[in-house]
Protein backbone atom coordinates (compact mmCIF):
# COMPACT_ATOMS: atom_id res chain seq x y z
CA UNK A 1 72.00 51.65 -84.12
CA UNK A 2 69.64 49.02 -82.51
CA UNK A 3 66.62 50.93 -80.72
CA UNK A 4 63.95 48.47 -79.17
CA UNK A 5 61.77 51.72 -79.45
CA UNK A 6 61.92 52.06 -82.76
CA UNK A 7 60.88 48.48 -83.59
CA UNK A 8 58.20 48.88 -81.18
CA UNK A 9 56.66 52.11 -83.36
CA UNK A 10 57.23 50.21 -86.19
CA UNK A 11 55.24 47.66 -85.04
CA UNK A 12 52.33 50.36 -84.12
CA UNK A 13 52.75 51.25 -87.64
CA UNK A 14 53.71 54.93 -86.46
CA UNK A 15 54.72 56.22 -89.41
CA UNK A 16 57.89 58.33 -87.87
CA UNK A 17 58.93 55.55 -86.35
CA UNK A 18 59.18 54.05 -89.60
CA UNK A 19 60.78 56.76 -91.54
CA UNK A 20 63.28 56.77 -88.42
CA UNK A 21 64.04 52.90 -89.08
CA UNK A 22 64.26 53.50 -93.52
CA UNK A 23 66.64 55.93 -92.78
CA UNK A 24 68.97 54.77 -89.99
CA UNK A 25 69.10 51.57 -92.19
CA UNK A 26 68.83 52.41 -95.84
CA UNK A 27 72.78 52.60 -96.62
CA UNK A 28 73.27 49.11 -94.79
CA UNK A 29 69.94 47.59 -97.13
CA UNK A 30 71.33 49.48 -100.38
CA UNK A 31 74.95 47.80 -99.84
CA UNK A 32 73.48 44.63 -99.77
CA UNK A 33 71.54 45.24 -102.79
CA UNK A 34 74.56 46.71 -104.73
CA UNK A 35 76.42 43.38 -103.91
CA UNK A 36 73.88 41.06 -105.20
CA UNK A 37 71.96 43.13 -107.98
CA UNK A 38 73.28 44.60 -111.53
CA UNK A 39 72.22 47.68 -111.99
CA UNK A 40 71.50 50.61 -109.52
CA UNK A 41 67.87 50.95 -110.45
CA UNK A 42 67.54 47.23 -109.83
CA UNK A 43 69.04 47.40 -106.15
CA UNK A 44 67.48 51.08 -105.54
CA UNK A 45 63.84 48.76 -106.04
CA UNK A 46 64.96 45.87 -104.14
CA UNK A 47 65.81 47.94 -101.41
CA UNK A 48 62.40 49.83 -101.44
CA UNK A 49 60.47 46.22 -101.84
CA UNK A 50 62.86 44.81 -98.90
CA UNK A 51 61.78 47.92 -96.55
CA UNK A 52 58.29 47.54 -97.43
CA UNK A 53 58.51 43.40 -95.77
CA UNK A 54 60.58 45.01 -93.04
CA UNK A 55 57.26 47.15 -92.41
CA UNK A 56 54.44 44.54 -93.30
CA UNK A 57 56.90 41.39 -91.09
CA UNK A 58 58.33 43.28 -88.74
CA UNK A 59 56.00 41.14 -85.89
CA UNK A 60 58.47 37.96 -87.43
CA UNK A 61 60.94 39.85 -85.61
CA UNK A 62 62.32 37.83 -82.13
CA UNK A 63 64.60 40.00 -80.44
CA UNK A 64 65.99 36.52 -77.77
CA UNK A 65 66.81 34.71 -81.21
CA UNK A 66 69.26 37.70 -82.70
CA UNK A 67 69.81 41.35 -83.39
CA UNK A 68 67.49 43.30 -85.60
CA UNK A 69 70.60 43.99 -87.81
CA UNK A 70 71.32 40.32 -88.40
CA UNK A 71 67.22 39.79 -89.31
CA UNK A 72 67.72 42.39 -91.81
CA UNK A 73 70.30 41.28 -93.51
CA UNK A 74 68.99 37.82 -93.87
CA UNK A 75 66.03 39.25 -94.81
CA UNK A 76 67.52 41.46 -97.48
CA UNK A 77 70.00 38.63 -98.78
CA UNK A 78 66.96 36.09 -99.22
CA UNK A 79 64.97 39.12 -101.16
CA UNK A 80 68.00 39.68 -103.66
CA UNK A 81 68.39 36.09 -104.56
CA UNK A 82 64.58 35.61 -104.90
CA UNK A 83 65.04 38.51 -107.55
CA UNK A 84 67.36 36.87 -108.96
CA UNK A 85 65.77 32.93 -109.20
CA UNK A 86 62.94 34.90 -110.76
CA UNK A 87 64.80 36.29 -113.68
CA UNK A 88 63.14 39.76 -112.73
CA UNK A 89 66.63 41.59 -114.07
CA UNK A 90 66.14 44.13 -116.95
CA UNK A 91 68.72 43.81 -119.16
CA UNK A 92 71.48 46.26 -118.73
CA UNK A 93 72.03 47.01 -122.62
CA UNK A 94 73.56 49.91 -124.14
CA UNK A 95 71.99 51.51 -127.11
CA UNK A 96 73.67 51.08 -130.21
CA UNK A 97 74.44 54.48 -131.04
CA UNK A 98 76.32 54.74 -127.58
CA UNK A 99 80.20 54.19 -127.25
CA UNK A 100 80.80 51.62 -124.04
CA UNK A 101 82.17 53.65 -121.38
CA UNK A 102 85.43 52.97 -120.58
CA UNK A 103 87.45 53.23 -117.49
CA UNK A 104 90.39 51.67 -116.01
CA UNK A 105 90.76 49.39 -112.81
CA UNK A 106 93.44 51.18 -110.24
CA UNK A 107 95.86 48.81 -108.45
CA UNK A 108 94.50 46.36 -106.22
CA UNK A 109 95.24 48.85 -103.36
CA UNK A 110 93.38 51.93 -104.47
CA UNK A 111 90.37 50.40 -105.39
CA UNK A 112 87.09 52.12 -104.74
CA UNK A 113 83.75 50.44 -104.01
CA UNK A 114 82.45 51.50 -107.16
CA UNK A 115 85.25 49.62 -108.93
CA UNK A 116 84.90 46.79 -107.06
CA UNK A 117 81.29 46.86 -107.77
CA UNK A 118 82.00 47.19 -111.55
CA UNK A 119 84.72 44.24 -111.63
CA UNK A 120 82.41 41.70 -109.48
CA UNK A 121 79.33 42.53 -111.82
CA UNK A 122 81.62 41.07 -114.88
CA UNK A 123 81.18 37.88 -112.84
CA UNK A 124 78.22 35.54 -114.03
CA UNK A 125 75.34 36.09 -111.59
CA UNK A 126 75.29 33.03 -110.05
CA UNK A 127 79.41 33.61 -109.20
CA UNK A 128 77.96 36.69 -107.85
CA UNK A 129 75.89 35.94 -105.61
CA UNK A 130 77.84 32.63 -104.49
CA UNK A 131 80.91 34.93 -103.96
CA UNK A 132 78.68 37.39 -101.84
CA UNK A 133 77.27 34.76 -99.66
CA UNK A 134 80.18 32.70 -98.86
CA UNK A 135 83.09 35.71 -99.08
CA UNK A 136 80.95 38.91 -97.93
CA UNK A 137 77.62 37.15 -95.89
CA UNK A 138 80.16 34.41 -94.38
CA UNK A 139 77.45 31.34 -95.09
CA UNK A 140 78.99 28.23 -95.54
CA UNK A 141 78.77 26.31 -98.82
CA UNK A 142 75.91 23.72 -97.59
CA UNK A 143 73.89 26.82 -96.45
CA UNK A 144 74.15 28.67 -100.10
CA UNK A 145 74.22 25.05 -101.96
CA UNK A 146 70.45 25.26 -99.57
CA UNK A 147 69.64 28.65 -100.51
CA UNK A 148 70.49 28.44 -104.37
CA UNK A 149 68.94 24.81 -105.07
CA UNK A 150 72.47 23.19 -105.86
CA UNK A 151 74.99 20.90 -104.00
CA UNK A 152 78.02 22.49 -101.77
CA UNK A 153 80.56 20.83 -104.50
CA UNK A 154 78.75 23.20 -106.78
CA UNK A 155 78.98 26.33 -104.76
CA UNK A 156 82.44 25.75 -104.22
CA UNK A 157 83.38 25.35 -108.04
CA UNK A 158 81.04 28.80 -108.46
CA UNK A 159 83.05 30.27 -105.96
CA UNK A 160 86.28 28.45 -106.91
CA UNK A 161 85.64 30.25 -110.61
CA UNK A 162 84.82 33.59 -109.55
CA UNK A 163 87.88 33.63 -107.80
CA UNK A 164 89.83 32.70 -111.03
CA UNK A 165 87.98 34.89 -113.27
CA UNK A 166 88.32 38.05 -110.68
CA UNK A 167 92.21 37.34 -110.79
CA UNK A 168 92.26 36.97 -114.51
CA UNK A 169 90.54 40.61 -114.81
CA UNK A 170 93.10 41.97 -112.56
CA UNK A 171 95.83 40.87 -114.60
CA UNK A 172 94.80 41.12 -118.13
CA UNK A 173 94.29 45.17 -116.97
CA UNK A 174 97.73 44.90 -115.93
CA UNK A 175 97.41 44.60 -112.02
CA UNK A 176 99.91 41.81 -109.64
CA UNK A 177 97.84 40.34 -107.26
CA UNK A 178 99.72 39.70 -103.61
């Protein structure tokens, strides 16, 4: 997936070369996104404003300190909890008029990422995006307790809580959890 090439257009600001880079990397951007933001429109946004600093800081870029991937997702990570210290989320409110949509959460097993996605978004943000960092990103808790403005002992409480309320969901729908 890594092509020094690419990076190199994209850093000529040929314009294939960048279309080349959006899409060999837009599913890996967008899944990062999903993870971190509430809504699809939200993360769809993100993921445009994260490709546009990709384009305009590419030159940041040192391929001896890492690969491109692992730049990218730092970069990507940082740009969803920026969105998220700013309060920039539009609320996700039904209308009145509309009926809730209902579905039900299969067995721990079966689960699909769009169920997953819809039981870690009952989660608080801030669980959220602790539980991304330290279970999905792998930072430790002094890095997100950096990150997020709070102490480690406070990350891992967030984290510690998420982890309760996630197993709480699971069995009030009726699910055993191994």
């Amino acid at each position: 997936m890594e092509d020094p090439l690419l990076i190199q257009g994209c850093l000529k600001n040929d314009r294939k070369a960048q279309f080349q880079l959006y899409k060999n990397y837009f599913d890996f951007v967008s899944g990062i996104c999903l993870r971190y933001l509430r809504s699809e429109e939200e993360a769809r946004e993100t993921t445009n404003d994260i490709f546009l600093k990709v384009f305009t800081k590419i030159s940041l870029f040192n391929p001896s300190k890492g690969a491109f991937s692992t730049w990218l997702r730092t970069l990507s990570v940082h740009t969803c909890l920026d969105r998220m210290k700013l309060g920039s989320f539009r609320s996700n409110l039904q209308s009145l008029n509309e009926e809730p949509e209902s579905y039900s959460i299969p067995s721990v097993e079966s689960l699909q990422l769009n169920d997953m996605l819809r039981l870690l978004n009952e989660l608080p943000q801030r669980q959220l995006a602790i539980f991304n960092l330290f279970v999905v990103e792998g930072y430790s808790h002094d890095e997100i307790g950096n990150m997020l403005g709070i102490s480690p002992g406070n990350s891992r409480w967030h984290l510690s809580d998420a982890k309760q309320r996630l197993k709480k969901m699971f069995i009030q729908n009726g699910h055993e959890i191994k």
